[in-house]
Protein backbone atom coordinates (compact mmCIF):
# COMPACT_ATOMS: atom_id res chain seq x y z
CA UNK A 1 -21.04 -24.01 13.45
CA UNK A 2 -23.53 -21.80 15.37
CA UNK A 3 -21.14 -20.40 17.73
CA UNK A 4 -19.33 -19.37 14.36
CA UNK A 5 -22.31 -18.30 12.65
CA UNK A 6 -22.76 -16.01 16.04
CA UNK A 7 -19.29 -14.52 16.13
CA UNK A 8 -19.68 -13.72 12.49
CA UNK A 9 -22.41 -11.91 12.70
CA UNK A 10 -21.29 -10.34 16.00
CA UNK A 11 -18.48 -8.98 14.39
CA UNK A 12 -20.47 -7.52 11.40
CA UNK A 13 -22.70 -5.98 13.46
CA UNK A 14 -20.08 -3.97 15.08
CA UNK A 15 -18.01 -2.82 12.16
CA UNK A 16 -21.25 -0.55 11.41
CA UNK A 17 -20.35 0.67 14.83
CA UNK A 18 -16.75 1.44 14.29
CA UNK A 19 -17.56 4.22 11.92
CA UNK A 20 -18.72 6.29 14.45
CA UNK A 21 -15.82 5.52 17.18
CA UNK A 22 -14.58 8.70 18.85
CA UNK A 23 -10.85 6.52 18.61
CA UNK A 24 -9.36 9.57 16.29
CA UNK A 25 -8.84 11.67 19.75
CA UNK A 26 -7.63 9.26 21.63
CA UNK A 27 -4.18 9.27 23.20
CA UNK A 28 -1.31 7.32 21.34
CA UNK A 29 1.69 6.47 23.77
CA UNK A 30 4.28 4.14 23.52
CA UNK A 31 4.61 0.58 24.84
CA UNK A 32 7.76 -0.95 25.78
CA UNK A 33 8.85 -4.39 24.48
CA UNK A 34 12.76 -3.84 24.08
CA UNK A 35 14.71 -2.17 21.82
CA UNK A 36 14.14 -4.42 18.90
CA UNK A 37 10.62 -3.44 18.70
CA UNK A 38 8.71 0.07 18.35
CA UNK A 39 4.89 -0.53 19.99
CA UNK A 40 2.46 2.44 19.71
CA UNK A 41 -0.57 1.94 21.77
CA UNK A 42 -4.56 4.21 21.39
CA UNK A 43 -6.64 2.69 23.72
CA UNK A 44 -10.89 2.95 22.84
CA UNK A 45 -13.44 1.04 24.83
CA UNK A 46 -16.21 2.24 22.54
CA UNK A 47 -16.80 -1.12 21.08
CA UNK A 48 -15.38 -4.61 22.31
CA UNK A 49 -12.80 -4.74 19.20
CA UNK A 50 -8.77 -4.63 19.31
CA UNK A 51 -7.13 -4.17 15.94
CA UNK A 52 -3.49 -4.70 15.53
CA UNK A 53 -0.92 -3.83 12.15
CA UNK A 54 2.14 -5.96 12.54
CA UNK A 55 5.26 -4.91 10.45
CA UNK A 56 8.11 -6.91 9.98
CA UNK A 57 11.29 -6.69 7.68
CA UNK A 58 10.46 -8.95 5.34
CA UNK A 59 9.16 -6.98 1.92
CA UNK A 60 9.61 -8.12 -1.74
CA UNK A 61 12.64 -6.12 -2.01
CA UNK A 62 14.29 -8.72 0.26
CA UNK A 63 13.63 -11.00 -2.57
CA UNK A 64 16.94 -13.23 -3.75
CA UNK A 65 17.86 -13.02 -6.85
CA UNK A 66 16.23 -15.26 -9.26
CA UNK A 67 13.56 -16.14 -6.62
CA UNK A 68 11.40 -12.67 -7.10
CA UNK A 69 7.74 -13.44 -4.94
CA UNK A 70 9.45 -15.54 -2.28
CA UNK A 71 8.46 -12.66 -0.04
CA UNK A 72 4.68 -12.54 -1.47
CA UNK A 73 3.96 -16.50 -1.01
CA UNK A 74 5.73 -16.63 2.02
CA UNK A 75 2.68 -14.09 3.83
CA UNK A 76 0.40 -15.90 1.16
CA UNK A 77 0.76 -19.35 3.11
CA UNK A 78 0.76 -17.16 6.63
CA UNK A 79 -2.80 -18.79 7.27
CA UNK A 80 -2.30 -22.01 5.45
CA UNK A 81 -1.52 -23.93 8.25
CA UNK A 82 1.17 -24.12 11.65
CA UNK A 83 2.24 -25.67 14.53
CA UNK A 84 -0.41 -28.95 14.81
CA UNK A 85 -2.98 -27.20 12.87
CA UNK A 86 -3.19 -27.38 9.25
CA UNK A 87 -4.64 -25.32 6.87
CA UNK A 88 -8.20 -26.08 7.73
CA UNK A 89 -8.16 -26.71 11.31
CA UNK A 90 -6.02 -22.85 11.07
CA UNK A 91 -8.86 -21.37 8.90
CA UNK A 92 -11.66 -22.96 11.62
CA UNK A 93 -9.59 -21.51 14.27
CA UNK A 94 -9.64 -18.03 13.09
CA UNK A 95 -13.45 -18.45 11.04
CA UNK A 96 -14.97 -19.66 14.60
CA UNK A 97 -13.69 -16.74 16.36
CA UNK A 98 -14.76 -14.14 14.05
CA UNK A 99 -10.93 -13.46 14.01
CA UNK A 100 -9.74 -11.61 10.83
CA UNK A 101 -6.27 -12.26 9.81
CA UNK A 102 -5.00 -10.62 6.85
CA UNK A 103 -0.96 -10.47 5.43
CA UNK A 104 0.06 -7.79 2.66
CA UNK A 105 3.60 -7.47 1.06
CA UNK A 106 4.81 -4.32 0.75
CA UNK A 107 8.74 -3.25 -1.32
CA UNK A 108 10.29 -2.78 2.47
CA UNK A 109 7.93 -4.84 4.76
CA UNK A 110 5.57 -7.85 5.37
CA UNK A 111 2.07 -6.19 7.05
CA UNK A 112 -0.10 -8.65 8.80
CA UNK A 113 -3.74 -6.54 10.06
CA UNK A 114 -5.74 -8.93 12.64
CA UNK A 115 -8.95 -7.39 13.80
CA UNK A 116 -11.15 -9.37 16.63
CA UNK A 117 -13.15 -9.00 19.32
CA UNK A 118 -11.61 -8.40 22.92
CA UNK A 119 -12.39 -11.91 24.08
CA UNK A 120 -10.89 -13.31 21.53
CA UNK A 121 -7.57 -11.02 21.57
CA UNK A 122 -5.30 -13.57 23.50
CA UNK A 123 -6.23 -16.94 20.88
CA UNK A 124 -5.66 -14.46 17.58
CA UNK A 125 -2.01 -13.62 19.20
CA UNK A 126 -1.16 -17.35 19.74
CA UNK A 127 -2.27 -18.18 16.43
CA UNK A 128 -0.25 -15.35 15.28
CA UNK A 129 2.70 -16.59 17.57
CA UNK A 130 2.57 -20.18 16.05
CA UNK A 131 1.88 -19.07 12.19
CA UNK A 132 5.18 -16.81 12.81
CA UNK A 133 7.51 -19.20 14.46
CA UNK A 134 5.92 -22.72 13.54
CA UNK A 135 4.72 -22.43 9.84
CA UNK A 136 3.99 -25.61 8.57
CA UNK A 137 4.75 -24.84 4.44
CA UNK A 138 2.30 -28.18 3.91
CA UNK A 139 3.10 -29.28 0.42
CA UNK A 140 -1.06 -29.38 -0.37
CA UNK A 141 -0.62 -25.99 0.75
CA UNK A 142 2.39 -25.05 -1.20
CA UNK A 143 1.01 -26.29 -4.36
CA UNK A 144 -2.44 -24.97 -4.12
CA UNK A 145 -1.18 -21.15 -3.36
CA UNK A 146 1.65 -21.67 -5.67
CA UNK A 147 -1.40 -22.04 -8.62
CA UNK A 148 -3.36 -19.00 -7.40
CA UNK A 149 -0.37 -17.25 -7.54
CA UNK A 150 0.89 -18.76 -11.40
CA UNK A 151 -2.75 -18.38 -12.39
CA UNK A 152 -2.91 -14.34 -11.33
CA UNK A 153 0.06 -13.50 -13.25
CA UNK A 154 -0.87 -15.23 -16.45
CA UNK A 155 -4.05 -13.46 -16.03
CA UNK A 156 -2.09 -9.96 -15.77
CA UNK A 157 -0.08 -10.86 -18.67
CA UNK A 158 -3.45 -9.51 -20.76
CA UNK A 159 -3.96 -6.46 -18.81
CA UNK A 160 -3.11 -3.40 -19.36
CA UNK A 161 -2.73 -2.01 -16.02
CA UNK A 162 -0.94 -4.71 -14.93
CA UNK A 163 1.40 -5.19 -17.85
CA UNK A 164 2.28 -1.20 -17.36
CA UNK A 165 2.78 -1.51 -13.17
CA UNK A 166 5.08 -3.85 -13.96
CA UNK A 167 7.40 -2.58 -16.50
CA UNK A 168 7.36 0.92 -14.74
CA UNK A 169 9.05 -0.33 -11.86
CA UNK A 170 11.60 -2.67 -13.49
CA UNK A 171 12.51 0.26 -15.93
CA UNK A 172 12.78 3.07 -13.21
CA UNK A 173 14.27 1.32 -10.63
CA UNK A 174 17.23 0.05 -13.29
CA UNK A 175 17.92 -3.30 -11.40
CA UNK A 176 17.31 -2.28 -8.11
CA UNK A 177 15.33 -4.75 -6.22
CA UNK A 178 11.99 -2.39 -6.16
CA UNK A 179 11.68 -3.06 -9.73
CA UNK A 180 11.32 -6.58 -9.67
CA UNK A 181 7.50 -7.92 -9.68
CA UNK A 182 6.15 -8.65 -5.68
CA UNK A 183 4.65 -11.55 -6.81
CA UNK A 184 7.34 -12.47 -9.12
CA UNK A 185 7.03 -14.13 -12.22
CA UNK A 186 5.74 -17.54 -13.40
CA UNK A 187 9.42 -19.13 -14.16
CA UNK A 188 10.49 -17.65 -10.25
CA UNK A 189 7.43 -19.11 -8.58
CA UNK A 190 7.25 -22.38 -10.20
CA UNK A 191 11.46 -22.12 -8.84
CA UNK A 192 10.62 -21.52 -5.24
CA UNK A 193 10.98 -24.58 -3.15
CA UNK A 194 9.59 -25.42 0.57
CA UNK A 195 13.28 -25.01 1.91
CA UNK A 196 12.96 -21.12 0.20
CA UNK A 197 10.11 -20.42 2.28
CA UNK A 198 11.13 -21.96 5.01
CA UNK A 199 14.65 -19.77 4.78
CA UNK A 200 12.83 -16.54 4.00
CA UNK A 201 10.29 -16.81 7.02
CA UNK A 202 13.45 -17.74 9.22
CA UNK A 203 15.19 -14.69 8.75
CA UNK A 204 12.40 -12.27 7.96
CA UNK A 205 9.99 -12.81 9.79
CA UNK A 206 11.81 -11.79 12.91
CA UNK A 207 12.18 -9.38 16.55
CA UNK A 208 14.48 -7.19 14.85
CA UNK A 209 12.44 -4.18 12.95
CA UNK A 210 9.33 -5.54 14.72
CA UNK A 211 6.52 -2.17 14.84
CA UNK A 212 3.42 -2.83 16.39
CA UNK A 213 0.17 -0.96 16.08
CA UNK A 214 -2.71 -1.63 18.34
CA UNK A 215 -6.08 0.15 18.88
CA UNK A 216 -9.21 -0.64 20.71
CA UNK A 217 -10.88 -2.54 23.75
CA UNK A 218 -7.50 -3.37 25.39
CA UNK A 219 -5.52 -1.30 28.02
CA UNK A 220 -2.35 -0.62 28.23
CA UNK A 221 -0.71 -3.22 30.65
CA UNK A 222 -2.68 -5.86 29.13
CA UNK A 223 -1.68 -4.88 25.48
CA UNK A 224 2.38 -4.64 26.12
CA UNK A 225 1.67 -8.22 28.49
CA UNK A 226 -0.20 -9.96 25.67
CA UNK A 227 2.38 -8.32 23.10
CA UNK A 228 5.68 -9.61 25.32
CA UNK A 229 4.12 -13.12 25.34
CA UNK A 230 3.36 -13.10 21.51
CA UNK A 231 6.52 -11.96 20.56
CA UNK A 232 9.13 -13.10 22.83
CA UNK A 233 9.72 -16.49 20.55
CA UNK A 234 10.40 -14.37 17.49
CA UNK A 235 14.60 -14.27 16.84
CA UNK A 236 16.00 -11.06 17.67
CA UNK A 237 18.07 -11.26 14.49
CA UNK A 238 17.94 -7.81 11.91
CA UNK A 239 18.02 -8.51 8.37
CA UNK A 240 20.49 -6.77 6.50
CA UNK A 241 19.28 -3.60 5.17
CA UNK A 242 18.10 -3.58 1.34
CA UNK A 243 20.56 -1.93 -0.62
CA UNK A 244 20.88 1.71 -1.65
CA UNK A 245 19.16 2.92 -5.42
CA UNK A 246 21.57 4.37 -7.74
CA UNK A 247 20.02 5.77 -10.64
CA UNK A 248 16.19 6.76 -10.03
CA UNK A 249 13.91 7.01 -13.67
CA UNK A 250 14.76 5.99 -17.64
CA UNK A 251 13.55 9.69 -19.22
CA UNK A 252 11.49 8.95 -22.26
CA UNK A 253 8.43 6.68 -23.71
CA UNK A 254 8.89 2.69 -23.52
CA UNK A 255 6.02 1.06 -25.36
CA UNK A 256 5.06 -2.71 -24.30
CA UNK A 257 3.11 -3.29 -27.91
CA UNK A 258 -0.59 -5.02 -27.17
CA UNK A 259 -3.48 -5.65 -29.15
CA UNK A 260 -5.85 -3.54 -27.33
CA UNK A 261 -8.16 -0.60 -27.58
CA UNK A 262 -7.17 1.43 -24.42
CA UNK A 263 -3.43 1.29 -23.78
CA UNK A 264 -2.47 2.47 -19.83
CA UNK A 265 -0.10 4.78 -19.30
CA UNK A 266 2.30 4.84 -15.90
CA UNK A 267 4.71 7.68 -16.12
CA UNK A 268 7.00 8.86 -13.24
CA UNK A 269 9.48 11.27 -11.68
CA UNK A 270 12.04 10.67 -8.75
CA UNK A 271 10.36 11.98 -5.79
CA UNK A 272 11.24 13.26 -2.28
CA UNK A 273 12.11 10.83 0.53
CA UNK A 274 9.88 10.84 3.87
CA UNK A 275 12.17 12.15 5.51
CA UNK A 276 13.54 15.62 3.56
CA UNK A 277 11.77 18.68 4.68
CA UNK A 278 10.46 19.29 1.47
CA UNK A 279 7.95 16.41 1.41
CA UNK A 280 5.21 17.86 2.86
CA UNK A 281 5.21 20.50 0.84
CA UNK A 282 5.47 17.60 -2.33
CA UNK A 283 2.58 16.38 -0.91
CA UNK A 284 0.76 18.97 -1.35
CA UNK A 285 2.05 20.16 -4.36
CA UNK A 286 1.26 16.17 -6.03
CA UNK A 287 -2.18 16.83 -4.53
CA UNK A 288 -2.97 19.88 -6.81
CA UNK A 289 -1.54 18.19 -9.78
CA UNK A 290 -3.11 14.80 -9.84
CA UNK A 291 -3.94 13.69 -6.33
CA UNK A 292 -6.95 15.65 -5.97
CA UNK A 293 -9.56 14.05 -8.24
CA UNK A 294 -11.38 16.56 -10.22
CA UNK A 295 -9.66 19.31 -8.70
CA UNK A 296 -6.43 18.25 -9.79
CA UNK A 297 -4.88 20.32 -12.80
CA UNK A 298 -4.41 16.53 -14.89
CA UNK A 299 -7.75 16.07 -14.64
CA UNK A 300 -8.78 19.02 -15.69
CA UNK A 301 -6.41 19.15 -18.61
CA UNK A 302 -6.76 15.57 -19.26
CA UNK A 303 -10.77 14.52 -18.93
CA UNK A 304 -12.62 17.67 -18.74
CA UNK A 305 -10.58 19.92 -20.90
CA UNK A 306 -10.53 17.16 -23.66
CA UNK A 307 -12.25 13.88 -22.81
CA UNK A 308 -9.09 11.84 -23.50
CA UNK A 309 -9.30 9.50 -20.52
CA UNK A 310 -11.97 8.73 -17.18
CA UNK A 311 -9.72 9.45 -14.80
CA UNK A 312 -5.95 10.36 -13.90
CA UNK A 313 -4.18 10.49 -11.00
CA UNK A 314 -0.79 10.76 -9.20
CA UNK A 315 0.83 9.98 -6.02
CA UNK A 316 3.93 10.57 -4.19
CA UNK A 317 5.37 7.52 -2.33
CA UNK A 318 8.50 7.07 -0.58
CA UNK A 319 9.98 3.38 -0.15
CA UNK A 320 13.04 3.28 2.30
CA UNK A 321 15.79 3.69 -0.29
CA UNK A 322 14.03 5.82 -2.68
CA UNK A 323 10.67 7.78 -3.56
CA UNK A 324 8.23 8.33 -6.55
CA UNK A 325 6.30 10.32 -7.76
CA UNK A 326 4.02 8.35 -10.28
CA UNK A 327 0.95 8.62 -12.17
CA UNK A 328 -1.56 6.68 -14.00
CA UNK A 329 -3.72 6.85 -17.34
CA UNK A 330 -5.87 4.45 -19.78
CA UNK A 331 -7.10 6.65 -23.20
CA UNK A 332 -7.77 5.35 -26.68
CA UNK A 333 -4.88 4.28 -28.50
CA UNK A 334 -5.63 6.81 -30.90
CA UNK A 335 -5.28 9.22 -28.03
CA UNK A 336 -1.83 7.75 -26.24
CA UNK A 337 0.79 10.57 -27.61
CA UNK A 338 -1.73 13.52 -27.24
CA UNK A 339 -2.01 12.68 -23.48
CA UNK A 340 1.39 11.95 -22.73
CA UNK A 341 2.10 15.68 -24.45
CA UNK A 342 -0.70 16.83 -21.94
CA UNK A 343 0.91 15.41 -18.91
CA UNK A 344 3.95 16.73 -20.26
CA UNK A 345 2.81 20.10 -20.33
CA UNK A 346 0.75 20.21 -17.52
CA UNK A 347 4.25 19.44 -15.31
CA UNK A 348 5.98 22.02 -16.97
CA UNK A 349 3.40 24.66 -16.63
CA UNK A 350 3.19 23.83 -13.12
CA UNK A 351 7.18 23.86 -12.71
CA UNK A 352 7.04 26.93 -14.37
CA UNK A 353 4.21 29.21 -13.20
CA UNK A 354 3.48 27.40 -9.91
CA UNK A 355 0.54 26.82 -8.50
CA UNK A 356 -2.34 29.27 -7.09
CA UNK A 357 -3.14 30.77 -3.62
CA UNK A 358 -6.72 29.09 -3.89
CA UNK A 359 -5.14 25.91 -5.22
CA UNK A 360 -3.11 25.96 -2.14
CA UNK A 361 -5.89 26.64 0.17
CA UNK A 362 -8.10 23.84 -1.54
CA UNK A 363 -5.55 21.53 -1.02
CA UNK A 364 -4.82 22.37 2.73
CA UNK A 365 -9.00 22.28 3.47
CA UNK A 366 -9.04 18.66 1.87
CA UNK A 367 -5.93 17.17 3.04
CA UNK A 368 -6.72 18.33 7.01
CA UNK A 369 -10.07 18.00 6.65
CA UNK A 370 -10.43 14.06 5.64
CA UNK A 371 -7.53 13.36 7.56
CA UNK A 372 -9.83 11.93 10.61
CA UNK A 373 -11.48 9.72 8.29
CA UNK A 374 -8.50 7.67 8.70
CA UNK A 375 -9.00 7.11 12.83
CA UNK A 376 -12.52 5.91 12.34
CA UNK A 377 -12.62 2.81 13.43
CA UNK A 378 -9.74 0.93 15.87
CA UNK A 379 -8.97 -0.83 12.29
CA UNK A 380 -8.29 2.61 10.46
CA UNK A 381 -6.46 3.48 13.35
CA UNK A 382 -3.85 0.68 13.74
CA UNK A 383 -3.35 0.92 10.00
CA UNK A 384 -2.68 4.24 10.10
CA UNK A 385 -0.18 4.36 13.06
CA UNK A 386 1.24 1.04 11.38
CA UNK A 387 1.63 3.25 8.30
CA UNK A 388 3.61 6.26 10.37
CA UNK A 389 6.23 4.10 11.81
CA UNK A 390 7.10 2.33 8.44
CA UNK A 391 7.46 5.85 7.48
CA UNK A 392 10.10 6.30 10.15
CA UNK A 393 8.28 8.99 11.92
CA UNK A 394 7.66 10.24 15.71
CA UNK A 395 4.78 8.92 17.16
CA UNK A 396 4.37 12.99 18.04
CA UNK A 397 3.62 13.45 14.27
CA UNK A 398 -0.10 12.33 14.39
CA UNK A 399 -0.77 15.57 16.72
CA UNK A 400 1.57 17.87 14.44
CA UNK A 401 0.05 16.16 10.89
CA UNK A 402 -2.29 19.16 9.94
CA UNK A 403 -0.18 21.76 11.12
CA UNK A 404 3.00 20.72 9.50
CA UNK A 405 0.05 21.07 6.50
CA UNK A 406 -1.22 23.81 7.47
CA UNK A 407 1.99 25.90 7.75
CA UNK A 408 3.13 25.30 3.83
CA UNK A 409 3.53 28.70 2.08
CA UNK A 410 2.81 29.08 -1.49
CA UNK A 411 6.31 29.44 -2.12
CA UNK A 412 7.65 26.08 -0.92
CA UNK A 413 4.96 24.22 -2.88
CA UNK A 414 6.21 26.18 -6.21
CA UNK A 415 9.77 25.80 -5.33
CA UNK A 416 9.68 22.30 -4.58
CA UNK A 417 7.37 21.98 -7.92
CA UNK A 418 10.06 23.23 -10.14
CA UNK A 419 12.50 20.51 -8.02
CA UNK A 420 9.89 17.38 -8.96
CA UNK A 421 7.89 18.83 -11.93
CA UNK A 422 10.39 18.08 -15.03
CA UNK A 423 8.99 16.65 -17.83
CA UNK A 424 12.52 16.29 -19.40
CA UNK A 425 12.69 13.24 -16.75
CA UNK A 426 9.83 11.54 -16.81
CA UNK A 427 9.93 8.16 -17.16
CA UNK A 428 6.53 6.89 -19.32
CA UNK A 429 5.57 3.66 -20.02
CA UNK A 430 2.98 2.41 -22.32
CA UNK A 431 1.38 -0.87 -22.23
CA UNK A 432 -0.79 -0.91 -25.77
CA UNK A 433 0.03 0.27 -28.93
CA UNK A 434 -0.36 3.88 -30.22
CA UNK A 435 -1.94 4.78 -32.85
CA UNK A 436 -1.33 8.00 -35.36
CA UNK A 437 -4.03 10.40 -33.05
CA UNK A 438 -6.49 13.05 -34.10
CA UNK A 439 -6.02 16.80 -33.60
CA UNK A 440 -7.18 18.19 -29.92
CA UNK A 441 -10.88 18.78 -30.02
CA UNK A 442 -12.02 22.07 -28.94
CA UNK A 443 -14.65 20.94 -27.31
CA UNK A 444 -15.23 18.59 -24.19
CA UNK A 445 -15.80 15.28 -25.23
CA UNK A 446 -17.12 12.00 -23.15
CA UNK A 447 -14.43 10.69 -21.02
CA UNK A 448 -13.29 7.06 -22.47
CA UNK A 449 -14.50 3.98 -20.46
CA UNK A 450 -12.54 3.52 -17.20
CA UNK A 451 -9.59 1.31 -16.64
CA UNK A 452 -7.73 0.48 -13.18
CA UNK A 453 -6.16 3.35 -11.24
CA UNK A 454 -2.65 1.33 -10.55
CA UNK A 455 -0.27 3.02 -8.70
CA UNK A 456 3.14 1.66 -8.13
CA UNK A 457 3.24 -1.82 -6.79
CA UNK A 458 3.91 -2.36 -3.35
CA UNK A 459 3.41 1.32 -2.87
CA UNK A 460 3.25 2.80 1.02
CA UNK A 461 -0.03 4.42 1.45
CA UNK A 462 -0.67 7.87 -0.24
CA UNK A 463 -3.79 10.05 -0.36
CA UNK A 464 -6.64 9.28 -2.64
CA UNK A 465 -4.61 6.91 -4.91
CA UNK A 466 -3.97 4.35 -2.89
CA UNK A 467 -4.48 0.46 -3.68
CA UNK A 468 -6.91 -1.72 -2.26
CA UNK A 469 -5.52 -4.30 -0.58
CA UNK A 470 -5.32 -7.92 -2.17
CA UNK A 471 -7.16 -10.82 0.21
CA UNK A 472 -5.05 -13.15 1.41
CA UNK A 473 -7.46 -16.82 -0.52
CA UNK A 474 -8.40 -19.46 2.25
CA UNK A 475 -8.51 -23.13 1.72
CA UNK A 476 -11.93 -22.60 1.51
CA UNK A 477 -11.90 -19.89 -1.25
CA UNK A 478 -12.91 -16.89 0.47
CA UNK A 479 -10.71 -14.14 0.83
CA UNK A 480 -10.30 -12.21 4.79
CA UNK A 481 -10.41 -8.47 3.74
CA UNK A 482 -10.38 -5.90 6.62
CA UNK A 483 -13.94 -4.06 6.27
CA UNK A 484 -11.41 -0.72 8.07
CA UNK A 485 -9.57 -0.62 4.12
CA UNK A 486 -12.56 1.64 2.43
CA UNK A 487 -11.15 4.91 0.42
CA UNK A 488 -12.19 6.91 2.99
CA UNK A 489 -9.94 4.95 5.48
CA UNK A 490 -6.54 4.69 3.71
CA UNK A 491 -3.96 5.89 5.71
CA UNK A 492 -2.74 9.23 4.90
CA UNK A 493 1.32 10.52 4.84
């Protein structure tokens, strides 16, 4: 208990250390582990941490049909036990090492973020090894996560934000496995047996689309030696890729009816995918409509020009088989067809008139400038990197980011706003019901009470907007949250 106690507090003591971690200039190279995998490597000696983000192909859009959330308890029960440990002699294991184990599911991948200190490096990659290829799926296990989960979407079924983030995606991704719930629904979860989970992590959690992140107190030979050893078990199998999208968006308002004072609002666009030239300049573009806080234009038209909602914001967000560009509003219910005009308008002004040369150039200062916030700590770092090569990218494009930025003209951000910006296609969803609204007031009024920002679920990190990760619940009720996921660390496109 005290060497626990000790490790804890260790630990804690040097995440107020990581801030300040000089990791952003580091070098990133390569490691080599075979073809199957991608390994990019920034090694920091500042403090005695390593940080890894783990990718692997096995995101809720691999979901079977009828069994929508197998993906989401799979990495839920990650922790809950493997090989000859169960699920509390895993959670000692990792809680007596100060080793912080944490699994996310994303539409196209399963993320796993371990953070620990150097010492401890080699045991957090064997428990990793073991919880990968020996997962116990203990029926106390099964059952207990299996409520947690049941429990969380009953509790979403009265809220808003939830209610909205749901229906957005199943009506613009028009059966297209992105628009089915990540963590299903209470009839598919209740559905999902041992042998499902034991299936899914057999041919998901695999070699084949394996990227690897690391950062911190570990050098090169030692990282690719201790990476080889962890990952050499894992089957070299691929899973078969997710299928293309067909039809992207459902133009028009789609109102979930609910008793409730402030209705949310998700609306949406098809965006641009990662890889097409134009989405920097989308980027930047989304950032002067609604991904720039109060210097966005829908915040301005939206909360300070008329006081019809706390906050609004949008993001652009490419999966691997499609990308969106969505938004998010709450507002009195008296207020719900007067904003959705607004946001209508606001696009269509935009499309049509373009943006400014000091919009552009408040944009470019931001985006470059809090760029570094996202290498500092070995944490922010890994995640970030992690977040590039899910992206598909070069490992060349952290050096090249703020340039590619930085070179944007004001002409390719108005041209590729009139090729995103059509309000004739947005896809709106309202979870509330609308009320007959007053007239505009001319003057600023109070903003209405806040309500959730929720951007897409399972979305791939975007600026400013996006969501704060979900703890993964140990047996003993606490949830293992990397300290690196603050706002000001999110990883960036």
């Amino acid at each position: 208990m005290r060497a626990r106690i000790v490790g804890a507090l260790l630990l804690s003591a040097l995440w107020s250390l990581l801030a300040i971690a000089p990791a952003a200039a580091a070098e990133i190279k390569a490691l080599d582990l075979g073809k199957a995998a991608e390994v990019w490597f920034s090694e920091d000696h500042t403090v005695p941490i390593v940080a890894f983000s783990i990718s692997l192909p096995a995101g809720s859009g691999y979901d079977p049909a009828g069994k929508a959330g197998l993906a989401t308890f799979a990495a839920a029960l990650l922790d809950e036990g493997a090989g000859g440990m169960d699920s509390r002699a895993f959670q000692e294991a990792l809680a007596s090492h100060a080793i912080q184990l944490r699994a996310s599911v994303e539409r196209d991948d399963m993320v796993i973020s371990i953070v620990t200190l150097t010492e401890n490096a080699p045991l957090a990659m064997r428990l990793l090894q073991t919880a990968l290829t020996r997962p116990r799926f203990d029926a106390e296990a099964v059952a207990r996560v299996r409520a947690q989960i049941i429990q969380s979407i009953q509790e979403g079924r009265s809220q808003p934000p939830t209610v909205a983030r749901r229906a957005f995606a199943r009506t613009f991704f028009n059966g297209h496995p992105y628009g089915l719930p990540s963590d299903g629904d209470v009839g598919t979860i209740a559905a999902i047996t041992t042998e499902d989970l034991r299936s899914f992590a057999k041919s998901h959690w695999v070699k084949g689309g394996l990227q690897i992140a690391v950062a911190g107190d570990i050098s090169a030979a030692a990282a690719q030696k201790l990476l080889g050893d962890t990952f050499r078990p894992l089957s070299g199998a691929t899973p078969r890729p997710l299928p293309n999208v067909g039809r992207l968006g459902n133009p028009g308002v789609h109102v979930l009816q609910m008793p409730v004072p402030q209705p949310t609002i998700m609306f949406g666009l098809p965006g641009i995918m990662r890889a097409d030239p134009d989405f920097i300049p989308g980027y930047v573009a989304n950032y002067i409509l609604g991904g720039g806080g109060f210097s966005s234009r829908l915040t301005d038209e939206v909360r300070v020009k008329r006081g019809l909602t706390y906050g609004i914001s949008t993001s652009l967000t490419a999966y691997h088989k499609a990308s969106v560009m969505a938004g998010s509003v709450a507002t009195r219910a008296d207020a719900v067809r007067q904003t959705i005009q607004v946001v209508k308008d606001t696009l269509g002004s935009f499309a049509a008139n373009g943006a400014t040369e000091a919009e552009l150039d408040d944009a470019k200062t931001f985006l470059t400038g809090s760029f570094p916030l996202a290498f500092a700590s070995n944490a922010g770092i890994a995640s970030q990197l992690g977040t590039f090569q899910r992206q598909g990218l070069d490992i060349g494009y952290v050096a090249r980011r703020n340039a590619l930025i930085q070179a944007v003209t004001l002409d390719e951000v108005n041209r590729v706003a009139k090729r995103l910006f059509d309000p004739a296609r947005l896809t709106v969803v309202v979870a509330g019901t609308p009320v007959e609204g007053r007239t505009a007031p001319q003057n600023a009024k109070p903003p209405v009470r806040p309500a959730p920002q929720v951007p897409p679920q399972g979305a791939a990190p975007a600026p400013a907007t996006q969501n704060q990760p979900k703890p993964v619940e140990t047996q003993s009720g606490k949830s293992i949250v990397n300290p690196a996921a603050k706002a000001s660390q999110q990883p960036r496109p």
